[in-house]
N, C-alpha and C. Protein backbone atom coordinates (compact mmCIF):
# COMPACT_ATOMS: atom_id res chain seq x y z
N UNK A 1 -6.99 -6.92 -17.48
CA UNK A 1 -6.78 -8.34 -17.56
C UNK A 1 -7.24 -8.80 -18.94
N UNK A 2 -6.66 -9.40 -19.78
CA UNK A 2 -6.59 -9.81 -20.55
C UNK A 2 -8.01 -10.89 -20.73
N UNK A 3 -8.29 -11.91 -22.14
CA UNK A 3 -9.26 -12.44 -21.70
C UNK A 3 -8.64 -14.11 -21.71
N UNK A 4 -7.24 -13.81 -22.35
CA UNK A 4 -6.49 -15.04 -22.37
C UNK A 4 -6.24 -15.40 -21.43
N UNK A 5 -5.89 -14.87 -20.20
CA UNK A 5 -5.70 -15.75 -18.59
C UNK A 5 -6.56 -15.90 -17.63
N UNK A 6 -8.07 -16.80 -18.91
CA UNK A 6 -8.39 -17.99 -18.55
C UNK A 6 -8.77 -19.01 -19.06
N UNK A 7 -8.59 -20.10 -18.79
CA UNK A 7 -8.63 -21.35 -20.47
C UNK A 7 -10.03 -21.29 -20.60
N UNK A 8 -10.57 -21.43 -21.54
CA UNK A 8 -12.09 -21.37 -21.77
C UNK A 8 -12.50 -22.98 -21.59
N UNK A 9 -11.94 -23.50 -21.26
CA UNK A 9 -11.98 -25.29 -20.86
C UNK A 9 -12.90 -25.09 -19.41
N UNK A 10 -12.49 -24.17 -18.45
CA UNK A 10 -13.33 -23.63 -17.31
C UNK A 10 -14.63 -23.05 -17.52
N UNK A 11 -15.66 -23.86 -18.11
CA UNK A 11 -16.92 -23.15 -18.00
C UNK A 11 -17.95 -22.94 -16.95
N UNK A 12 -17.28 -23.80 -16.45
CA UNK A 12 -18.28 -23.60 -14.42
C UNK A 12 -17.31 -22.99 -13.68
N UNK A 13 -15.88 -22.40 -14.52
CA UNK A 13 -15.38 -21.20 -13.37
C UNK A 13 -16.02 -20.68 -12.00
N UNK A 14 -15.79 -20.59 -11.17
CA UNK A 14 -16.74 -19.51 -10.11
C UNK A 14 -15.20 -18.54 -9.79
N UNK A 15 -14.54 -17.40 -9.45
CA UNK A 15 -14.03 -16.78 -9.08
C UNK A 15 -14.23 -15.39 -8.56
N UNK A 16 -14.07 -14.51 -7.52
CA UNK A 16 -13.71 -12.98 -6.99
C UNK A 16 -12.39 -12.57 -7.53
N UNK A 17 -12.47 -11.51 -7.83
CA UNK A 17 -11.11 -10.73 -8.23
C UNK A 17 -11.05 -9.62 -7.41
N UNK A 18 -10.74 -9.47 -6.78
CA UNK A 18 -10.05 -8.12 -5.72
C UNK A 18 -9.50 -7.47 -6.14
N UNK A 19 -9.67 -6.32 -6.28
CA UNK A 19 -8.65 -4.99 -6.91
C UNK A 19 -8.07 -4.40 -6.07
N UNK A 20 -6.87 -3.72 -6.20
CA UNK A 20 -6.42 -2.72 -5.00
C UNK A 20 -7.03 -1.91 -5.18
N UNK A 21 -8.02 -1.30 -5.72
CA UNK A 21 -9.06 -0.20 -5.87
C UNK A 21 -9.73 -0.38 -4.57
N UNK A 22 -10.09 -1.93 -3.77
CA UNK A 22 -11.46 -2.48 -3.20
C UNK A 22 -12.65 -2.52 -4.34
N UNK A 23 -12.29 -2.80 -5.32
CA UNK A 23 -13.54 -3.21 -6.02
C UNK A 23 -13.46 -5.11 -6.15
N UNK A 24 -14.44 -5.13 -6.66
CA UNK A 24 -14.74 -6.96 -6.81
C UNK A 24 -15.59 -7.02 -7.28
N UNK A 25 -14.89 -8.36 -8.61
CA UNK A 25 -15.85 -8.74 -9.36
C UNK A 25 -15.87 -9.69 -9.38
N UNK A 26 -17.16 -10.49 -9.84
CA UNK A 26 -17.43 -11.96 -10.30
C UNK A 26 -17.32 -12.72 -11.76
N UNK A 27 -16.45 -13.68 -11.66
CA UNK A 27 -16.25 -14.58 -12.76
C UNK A 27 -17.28 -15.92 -12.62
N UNK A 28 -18.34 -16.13 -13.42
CA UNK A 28 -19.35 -17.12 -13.24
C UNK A 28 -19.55 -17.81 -14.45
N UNK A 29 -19.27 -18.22 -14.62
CA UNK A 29 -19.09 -19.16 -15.69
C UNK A 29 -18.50 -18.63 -17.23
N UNK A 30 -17.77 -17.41 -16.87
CA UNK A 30 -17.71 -16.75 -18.10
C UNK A 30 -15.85 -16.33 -17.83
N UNK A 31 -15.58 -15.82 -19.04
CA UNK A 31 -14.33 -15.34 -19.12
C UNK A 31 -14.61 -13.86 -18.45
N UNK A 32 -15.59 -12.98 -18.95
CA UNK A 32 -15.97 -11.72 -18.68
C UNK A 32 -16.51 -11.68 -17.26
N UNK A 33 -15.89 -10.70 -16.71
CA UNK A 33 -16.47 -10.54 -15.04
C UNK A 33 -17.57 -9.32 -14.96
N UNK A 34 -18.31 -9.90 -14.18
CA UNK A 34 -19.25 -9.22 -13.86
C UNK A 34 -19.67 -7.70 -12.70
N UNK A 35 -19.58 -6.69 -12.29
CA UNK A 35 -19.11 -5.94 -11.21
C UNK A 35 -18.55 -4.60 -11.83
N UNK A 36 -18.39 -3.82 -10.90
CA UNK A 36 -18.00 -4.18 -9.70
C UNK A 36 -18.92 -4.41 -8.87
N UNK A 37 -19.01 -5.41 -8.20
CA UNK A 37 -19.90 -5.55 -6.84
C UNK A 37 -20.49 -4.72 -6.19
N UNK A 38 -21.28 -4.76 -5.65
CA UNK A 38 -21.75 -3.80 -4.09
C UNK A 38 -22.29 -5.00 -3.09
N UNK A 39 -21.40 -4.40 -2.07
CA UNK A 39 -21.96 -5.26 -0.50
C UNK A 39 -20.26 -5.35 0.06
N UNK A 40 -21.01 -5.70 1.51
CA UNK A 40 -19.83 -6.02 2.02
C UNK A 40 -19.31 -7.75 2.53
N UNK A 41 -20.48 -8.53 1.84
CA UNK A 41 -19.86 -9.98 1.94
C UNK A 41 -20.11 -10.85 0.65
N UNK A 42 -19.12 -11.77 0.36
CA UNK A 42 -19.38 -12.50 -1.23
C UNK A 42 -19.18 -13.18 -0.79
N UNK A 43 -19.28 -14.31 -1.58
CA UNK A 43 -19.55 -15.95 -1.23
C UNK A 43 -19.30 -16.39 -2.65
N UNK A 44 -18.67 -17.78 -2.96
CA UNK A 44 -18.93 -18.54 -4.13
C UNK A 44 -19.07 -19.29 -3.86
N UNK A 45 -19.50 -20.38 -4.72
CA UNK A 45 -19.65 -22.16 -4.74
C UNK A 45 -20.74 -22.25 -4.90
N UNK A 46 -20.92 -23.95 -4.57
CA UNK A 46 -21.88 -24.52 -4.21
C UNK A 46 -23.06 -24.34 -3.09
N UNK A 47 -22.36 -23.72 -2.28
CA UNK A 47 -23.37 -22.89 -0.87
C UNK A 47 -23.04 -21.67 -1.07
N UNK A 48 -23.05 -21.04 -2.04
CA UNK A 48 -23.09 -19.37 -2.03
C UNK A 48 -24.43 -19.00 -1.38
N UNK A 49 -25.46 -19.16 -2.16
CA UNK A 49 -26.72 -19.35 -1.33
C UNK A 49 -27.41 -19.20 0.25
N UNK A 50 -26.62 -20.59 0.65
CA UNK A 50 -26.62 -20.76 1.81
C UNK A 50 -25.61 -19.70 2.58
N UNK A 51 -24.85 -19.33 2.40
CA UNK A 51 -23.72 -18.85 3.18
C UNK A 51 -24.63 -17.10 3.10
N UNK A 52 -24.77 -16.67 1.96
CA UNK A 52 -25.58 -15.40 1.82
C UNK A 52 -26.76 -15.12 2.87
N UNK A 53 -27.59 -16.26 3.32
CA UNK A 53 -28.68 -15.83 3.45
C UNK A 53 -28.26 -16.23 4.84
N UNK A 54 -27.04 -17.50 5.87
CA UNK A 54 -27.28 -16.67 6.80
C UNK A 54 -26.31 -15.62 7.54
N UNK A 55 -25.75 -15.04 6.42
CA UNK A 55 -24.67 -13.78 7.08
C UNK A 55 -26.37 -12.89 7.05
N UNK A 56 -26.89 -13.22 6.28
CA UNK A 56 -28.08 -12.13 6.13
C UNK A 56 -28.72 -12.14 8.18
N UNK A 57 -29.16 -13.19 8.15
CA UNK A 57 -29.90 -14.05 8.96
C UNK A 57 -29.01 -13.09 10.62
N UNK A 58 -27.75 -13.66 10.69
CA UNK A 58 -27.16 -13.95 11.53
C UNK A 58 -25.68 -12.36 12.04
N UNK A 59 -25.53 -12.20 10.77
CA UNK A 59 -24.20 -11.30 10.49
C UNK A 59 -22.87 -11.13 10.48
N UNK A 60 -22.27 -12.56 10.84
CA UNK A 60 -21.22 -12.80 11.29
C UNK A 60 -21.01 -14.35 10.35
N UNK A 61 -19.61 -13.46 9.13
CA UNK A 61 -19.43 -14.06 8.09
C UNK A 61 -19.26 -15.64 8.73
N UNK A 62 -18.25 -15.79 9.49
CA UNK A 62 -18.11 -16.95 9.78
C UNK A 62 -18.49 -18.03 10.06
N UNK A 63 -19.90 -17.83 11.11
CA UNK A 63 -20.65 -18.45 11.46
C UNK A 63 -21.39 -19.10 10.23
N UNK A 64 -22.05 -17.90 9.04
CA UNK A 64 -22.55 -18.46 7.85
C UNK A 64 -21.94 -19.17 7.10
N UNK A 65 -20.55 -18.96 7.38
CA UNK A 65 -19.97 -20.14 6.33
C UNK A 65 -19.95 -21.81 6.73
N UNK A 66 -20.11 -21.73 8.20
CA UNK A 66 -20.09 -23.03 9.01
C UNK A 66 -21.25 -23.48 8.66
N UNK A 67 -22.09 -22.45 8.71
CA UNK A 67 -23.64 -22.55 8.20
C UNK A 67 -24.03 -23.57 6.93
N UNK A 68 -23.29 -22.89 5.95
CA UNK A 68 -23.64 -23.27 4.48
C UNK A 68 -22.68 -24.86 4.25
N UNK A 69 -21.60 -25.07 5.27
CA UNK A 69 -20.98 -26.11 5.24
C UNK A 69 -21.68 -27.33 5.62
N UNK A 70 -22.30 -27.08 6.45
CA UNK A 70 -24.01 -27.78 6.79
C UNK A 70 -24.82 -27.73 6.24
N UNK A 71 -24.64 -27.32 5.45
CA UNK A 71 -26.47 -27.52 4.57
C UNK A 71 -26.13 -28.37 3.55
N UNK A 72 -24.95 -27.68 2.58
CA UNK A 72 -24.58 -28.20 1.49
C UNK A 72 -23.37 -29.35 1.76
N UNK A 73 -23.60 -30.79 0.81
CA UNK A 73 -22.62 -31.78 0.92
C UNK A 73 -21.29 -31.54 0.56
N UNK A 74 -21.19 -30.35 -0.82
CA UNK A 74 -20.45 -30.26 -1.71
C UNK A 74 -19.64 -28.85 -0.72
N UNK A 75 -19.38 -28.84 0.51
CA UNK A 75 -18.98 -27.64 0.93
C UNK A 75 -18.13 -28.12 2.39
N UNK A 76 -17.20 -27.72 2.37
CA UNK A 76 -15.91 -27.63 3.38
C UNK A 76 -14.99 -27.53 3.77
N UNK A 77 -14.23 -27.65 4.81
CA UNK A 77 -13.10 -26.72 5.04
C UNK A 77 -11.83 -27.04 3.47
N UNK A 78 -11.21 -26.30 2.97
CA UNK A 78 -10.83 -24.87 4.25
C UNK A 78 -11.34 -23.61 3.95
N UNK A 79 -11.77 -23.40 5.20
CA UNK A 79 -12.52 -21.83 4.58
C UNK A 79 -11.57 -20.79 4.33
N UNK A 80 -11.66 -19.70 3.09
CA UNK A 80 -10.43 -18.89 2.63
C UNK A 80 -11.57 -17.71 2.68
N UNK A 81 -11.01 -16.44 3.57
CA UNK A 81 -11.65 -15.30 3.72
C UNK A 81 -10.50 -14.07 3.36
N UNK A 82 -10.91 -13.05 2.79
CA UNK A 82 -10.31 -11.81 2.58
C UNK A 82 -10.61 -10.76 3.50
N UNK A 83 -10.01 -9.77 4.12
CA UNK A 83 -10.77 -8.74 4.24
C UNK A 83 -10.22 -7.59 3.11
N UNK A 84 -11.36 -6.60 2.72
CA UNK A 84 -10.64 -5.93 2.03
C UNK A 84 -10.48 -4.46 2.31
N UNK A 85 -11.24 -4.23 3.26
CA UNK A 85 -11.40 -2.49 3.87
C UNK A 85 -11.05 -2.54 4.85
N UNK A 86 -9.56 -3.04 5.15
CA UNK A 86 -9.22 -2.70 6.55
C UNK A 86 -7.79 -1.94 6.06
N UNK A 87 -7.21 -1.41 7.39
CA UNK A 87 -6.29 -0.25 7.07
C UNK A 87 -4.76 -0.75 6.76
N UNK A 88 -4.47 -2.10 6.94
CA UNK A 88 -3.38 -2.98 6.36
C UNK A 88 -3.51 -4.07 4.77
N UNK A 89 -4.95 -3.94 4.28
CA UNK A 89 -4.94 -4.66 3.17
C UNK A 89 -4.72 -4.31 1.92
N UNK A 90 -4.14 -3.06 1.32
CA UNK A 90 -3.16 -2.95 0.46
C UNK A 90 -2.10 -2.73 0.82
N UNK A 91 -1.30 -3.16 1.94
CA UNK A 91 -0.37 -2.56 1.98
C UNK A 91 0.73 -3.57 1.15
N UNK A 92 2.19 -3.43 0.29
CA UNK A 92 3.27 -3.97 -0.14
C UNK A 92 3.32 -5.54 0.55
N UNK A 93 3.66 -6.58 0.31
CA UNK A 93 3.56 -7.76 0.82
C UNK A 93 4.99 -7.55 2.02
N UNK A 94 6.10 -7.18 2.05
CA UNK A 94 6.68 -6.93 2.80
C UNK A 94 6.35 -6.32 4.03
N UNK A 95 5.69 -5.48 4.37
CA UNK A 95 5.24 -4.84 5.09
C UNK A 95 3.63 -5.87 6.00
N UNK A 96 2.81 -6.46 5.17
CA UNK A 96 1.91 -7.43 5.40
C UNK A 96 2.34 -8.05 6.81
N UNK A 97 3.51 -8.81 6.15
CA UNK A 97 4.57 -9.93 6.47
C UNK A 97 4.73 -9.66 7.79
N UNK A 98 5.27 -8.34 7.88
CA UNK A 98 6.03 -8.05 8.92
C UNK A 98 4.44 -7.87 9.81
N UNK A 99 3.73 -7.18 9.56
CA UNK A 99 2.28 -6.76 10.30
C UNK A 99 1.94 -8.56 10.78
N UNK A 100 1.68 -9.36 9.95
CA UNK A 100 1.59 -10.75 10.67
C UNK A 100 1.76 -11.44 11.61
N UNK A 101 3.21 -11.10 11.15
CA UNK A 101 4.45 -11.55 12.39
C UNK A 101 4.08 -11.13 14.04
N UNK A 102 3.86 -10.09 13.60
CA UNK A 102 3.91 -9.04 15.11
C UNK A 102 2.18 -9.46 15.43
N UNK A 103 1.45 -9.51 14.95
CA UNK A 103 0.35 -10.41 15.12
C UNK A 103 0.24 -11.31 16.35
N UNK A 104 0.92 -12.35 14.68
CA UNK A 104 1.18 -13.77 15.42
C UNK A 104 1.77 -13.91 16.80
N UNK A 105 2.99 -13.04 17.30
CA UNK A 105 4.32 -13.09 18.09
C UNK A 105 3.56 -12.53 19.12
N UNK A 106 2.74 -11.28 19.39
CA UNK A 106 2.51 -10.71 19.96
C UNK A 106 3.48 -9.54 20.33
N UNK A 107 4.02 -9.32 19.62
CA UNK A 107 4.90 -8.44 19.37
C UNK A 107 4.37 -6.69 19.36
N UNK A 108 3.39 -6.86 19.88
CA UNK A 108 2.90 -5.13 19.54
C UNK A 108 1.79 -4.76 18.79
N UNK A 109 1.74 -3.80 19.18
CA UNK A 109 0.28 -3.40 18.10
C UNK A 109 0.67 -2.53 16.71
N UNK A 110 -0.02 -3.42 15.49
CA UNK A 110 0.24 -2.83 14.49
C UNK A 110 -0.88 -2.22 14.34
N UNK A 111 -0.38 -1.38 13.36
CA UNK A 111 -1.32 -0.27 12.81
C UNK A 111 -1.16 -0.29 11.24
């Protein structure tokens, strides 16, 4: 990645970058990312903090994010989650699509 696609006008940037590797890194106020990560939950914002300490607390990402939505003013829906180590998350977006569908529909069990 280049260092041009991001305006340097963004100096309180916060961003994750997901690799199809499963690596992840952090963009924090900088053009240059930081990582690759280790762990299996990230958080940004304003309740990063909060949201960290109670997946710590508790273990169940979700709940901490409801968590940190409560603590902090500057924090709420919509919550946007990734997974990235599961056995459909690199797969081609076509294929995703179709895994969704059959999801959603109840259409069967994907694999």
């Amino acid at each position: 990645m280049s260092k041009e696609a991001f305006d340097p006008s963004f100096s309180d940037l916060q961003a994750l970058l997901a690799k199809r590797d499963n690596s992840v890194y952090l963009f924090a106020g900088s053009r240059s990312p930081s990582g690759p990560l280790v762990g299996d939950f990230f958080a940004i914002g304003s309740g990063a903090e909060y949201a960290l300490g109670a997946y710590k607390a508790c273990g169940d990402p979700f709940r901490a994010v409801e968590a940190d939505i409560e603590c902090d003013p500057f924090c709420g829906p919509p919550i946007v989650s990734m997974q990235l180590r599961t056995p459909d998350a690199n797969q081609p977006p076509t294929i995703r699509r179709a895994i969704r569908l059959l999801r959603n529909f109840g259409g069967g069990t994907a694999t």
